[in-house]
N, C-alpha and C. Protein backbone atom coordinates (compact mmCIF):
# COMPACT_ATOMS: atom_id res chain seq x y z
N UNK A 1 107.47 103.89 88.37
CA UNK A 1 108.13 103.80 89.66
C UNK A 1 107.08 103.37 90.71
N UNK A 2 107.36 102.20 91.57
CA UNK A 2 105.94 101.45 92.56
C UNK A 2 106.63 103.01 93.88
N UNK A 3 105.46 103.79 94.06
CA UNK A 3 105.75 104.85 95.22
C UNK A 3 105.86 104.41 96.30
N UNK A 4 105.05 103.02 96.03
CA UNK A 4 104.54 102.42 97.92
C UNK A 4 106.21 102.06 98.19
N UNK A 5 107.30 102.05 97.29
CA UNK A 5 108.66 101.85 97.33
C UNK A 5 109.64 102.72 97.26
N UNK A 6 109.05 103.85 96.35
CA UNK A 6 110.47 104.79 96.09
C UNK A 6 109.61 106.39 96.36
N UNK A 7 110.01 107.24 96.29
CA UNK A 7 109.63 108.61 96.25
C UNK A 7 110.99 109.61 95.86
N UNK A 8 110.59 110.39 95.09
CA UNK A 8 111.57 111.58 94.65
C UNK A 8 111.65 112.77 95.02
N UNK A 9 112.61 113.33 95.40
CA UNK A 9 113.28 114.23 96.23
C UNK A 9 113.50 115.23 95.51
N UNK A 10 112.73 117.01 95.99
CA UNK A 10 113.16 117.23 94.82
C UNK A 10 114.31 118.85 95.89
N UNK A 11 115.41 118.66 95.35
CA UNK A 11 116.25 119.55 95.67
C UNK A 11 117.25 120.39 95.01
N UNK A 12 117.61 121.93 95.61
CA UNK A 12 118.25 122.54 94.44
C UNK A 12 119.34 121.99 93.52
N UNK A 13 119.52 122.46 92.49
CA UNK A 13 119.84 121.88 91.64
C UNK A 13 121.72 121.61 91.68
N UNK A 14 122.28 122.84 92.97
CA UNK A 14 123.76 123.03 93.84
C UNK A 14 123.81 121.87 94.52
N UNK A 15 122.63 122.30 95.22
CA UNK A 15 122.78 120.36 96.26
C UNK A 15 123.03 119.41 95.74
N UNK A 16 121.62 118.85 94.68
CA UNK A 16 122.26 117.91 94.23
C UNK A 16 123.45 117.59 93.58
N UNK A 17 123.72 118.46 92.95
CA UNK A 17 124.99 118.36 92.23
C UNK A 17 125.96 117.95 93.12
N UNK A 18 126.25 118.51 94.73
CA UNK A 18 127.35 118.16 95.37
C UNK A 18 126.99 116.64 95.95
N UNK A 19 125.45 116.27 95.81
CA UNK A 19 125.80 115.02 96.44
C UNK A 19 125.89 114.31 95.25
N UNK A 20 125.97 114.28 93.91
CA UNK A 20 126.20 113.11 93.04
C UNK A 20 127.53 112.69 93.27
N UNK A 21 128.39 114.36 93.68
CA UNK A 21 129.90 114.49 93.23
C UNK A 21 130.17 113.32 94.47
N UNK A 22 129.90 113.76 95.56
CA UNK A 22 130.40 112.98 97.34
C UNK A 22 130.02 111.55 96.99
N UNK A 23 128.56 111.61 96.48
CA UNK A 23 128.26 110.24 96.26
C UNK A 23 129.69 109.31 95.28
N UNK A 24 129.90 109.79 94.62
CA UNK A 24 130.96 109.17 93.54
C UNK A 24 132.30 109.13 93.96
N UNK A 25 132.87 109.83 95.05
CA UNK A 25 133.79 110.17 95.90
C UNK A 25 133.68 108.81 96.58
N UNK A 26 132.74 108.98 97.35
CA UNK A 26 132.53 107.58 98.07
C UNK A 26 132.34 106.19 97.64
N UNK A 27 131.99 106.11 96.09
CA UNK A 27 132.00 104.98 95.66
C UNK A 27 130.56 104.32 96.04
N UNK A 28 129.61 105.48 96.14
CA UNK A 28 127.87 104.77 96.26
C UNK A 28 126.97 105.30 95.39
N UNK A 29 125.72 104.95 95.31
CA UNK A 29 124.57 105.69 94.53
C UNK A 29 124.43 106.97 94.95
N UNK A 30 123.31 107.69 94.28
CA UNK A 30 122.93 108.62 94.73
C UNK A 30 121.58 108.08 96.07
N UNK A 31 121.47 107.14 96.02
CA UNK A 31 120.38 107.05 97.33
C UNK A 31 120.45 106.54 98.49
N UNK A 32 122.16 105.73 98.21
CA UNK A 32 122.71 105.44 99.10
C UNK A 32 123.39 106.42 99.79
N UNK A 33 123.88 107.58 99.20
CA UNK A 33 124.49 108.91 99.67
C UNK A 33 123.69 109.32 100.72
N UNK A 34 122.43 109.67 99.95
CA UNK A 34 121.18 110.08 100.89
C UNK A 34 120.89 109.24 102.28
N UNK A 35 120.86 108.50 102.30
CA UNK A 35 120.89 107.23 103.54
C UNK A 35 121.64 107.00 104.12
N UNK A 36 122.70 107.15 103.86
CA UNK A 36 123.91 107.41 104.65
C UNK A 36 123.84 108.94 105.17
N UNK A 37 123.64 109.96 104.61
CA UNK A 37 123.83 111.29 105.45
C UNK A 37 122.43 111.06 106.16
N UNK A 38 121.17 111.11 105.66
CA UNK A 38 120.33 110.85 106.66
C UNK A 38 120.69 110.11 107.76
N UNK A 39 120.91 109.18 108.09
CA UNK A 39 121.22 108.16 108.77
C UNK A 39 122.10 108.65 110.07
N UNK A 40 123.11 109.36 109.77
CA UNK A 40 124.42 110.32 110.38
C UNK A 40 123.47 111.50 111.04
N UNK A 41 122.69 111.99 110.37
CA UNK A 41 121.54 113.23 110.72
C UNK A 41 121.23 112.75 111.89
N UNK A 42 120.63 111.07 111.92
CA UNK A 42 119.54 110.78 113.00
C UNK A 42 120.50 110.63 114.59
N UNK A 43 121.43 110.08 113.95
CA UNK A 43 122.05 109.50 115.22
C UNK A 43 122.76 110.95 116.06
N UNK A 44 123.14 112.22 115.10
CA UNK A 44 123.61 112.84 115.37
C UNK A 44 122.86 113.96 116.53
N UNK A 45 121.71 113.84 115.79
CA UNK A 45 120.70 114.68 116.34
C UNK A 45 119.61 114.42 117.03
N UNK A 46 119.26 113.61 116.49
CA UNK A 46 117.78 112.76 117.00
C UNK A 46 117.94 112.13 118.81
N UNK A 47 117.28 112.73 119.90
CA UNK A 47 117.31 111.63 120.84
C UNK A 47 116.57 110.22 120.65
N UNK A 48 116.81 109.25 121.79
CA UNK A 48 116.11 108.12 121.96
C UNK A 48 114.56 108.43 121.35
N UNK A 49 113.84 109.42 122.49
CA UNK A 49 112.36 109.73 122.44
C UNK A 49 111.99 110.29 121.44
N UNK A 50 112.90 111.01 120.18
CA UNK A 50 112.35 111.52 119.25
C UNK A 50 112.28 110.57 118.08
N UNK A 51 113.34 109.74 118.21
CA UNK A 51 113.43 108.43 117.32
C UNK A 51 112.19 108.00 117.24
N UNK A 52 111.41 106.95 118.72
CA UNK A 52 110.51 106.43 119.18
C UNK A 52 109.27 107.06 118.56
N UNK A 53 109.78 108.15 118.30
CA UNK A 53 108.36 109.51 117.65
C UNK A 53 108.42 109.38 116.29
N UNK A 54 109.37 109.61 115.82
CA UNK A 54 109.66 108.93 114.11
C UNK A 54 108.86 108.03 113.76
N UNK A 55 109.46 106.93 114.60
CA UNK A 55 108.86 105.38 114.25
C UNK A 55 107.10 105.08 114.43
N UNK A 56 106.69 106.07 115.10
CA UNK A 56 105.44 106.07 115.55
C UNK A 56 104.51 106.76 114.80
N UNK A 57 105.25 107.50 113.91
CA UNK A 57 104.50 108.65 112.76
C UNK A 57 104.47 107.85 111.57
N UNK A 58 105.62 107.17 111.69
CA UNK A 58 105.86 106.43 110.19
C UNK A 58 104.64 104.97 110.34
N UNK A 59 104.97 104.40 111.39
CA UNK A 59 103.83 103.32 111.72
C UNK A 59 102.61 103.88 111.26
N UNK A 60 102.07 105.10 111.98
CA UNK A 60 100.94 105.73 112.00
C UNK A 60 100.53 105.53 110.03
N UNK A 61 101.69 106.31 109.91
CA UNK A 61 101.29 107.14 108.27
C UNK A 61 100.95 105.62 107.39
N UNK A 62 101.65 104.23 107.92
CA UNK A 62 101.82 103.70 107.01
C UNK A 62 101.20 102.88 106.89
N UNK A 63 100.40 102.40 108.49
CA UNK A 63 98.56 102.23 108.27
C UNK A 63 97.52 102.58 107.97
N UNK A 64 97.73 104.44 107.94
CA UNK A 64 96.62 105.12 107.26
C UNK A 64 96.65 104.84 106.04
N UNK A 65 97.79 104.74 104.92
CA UNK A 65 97.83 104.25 103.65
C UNK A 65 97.19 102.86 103.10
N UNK A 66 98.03 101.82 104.14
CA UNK A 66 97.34 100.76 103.94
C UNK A 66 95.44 100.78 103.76
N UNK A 67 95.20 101.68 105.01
CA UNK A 67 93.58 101.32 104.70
C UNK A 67 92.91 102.46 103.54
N UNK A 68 94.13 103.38 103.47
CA UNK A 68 93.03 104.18 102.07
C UNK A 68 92.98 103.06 100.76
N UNK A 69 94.06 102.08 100.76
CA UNK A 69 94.69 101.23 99.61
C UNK A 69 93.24 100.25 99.73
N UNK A 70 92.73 100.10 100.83
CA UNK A 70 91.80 98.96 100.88
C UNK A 70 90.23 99.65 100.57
N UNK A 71 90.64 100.82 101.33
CA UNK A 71 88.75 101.45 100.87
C UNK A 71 88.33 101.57 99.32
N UNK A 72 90.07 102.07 98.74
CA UNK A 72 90.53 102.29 97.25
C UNK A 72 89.48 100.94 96.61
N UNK A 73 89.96 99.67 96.89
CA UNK A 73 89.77 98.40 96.42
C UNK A 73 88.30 97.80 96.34
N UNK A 74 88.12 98.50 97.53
CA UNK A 74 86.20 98.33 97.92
C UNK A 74 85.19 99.26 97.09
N UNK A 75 85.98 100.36 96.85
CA UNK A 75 85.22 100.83 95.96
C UNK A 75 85.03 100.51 94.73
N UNK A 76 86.13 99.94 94.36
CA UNK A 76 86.96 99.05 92.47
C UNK A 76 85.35 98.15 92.49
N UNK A 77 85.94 97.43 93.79
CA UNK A 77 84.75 96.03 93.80
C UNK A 77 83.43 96.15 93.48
N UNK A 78 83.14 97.17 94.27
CA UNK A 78 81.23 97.72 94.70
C UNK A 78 81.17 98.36 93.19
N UNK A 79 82.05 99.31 92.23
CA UNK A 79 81.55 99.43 90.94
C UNK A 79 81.61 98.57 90.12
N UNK A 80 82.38 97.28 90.34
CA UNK A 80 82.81 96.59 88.99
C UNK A 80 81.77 95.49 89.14
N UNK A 81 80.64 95.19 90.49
CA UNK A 81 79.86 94.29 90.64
C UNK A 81 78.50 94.99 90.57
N UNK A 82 78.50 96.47 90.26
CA UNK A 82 76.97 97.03 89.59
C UNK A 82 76.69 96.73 88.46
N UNK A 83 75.32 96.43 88.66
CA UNK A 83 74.67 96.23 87.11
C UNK A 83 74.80 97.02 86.20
């Protein structure tokens, strides 16, 4: 599974069960279920400014990754070019 794409959720085993069932009710995946109630969560709850805060954590988080991915690479390099 590429993580930099997917991640797994891990929840009781009641929950999930009711969202496979809703999910199939509705005629979607199980991750589309999830994205859809998330989604309903945000708008429901979330103000403007907390959104803006979301997006700013996720930006944040998802440049810090990028550069661990690159220090990751520099290090590959600097051992694979020692004598």
């Amino acid at each position: 599974m590429d993580t930099s794409k997917w991640k797994s959720v891990l929840v009781p085993r009641d929950t999930y069960d009711e969202i496979v069932a809703v999910a199939f009710i509705e005629g979607r995946t199980i991750s589309g279920q999830l994205r859809m109630m998330f989604d309903f969560w945000k708008r429901q709850n979330l103000t403007k400014n907390d959104i803006k805060v979301l997006s700013d954590v996720i930006e944040k988080n998802k440049l810090e990754q990028e550069k661990a991915l690159l220090q990751e690479k520099k290090v590959e390099v600097e051992e694979a070019l020692k004598p």
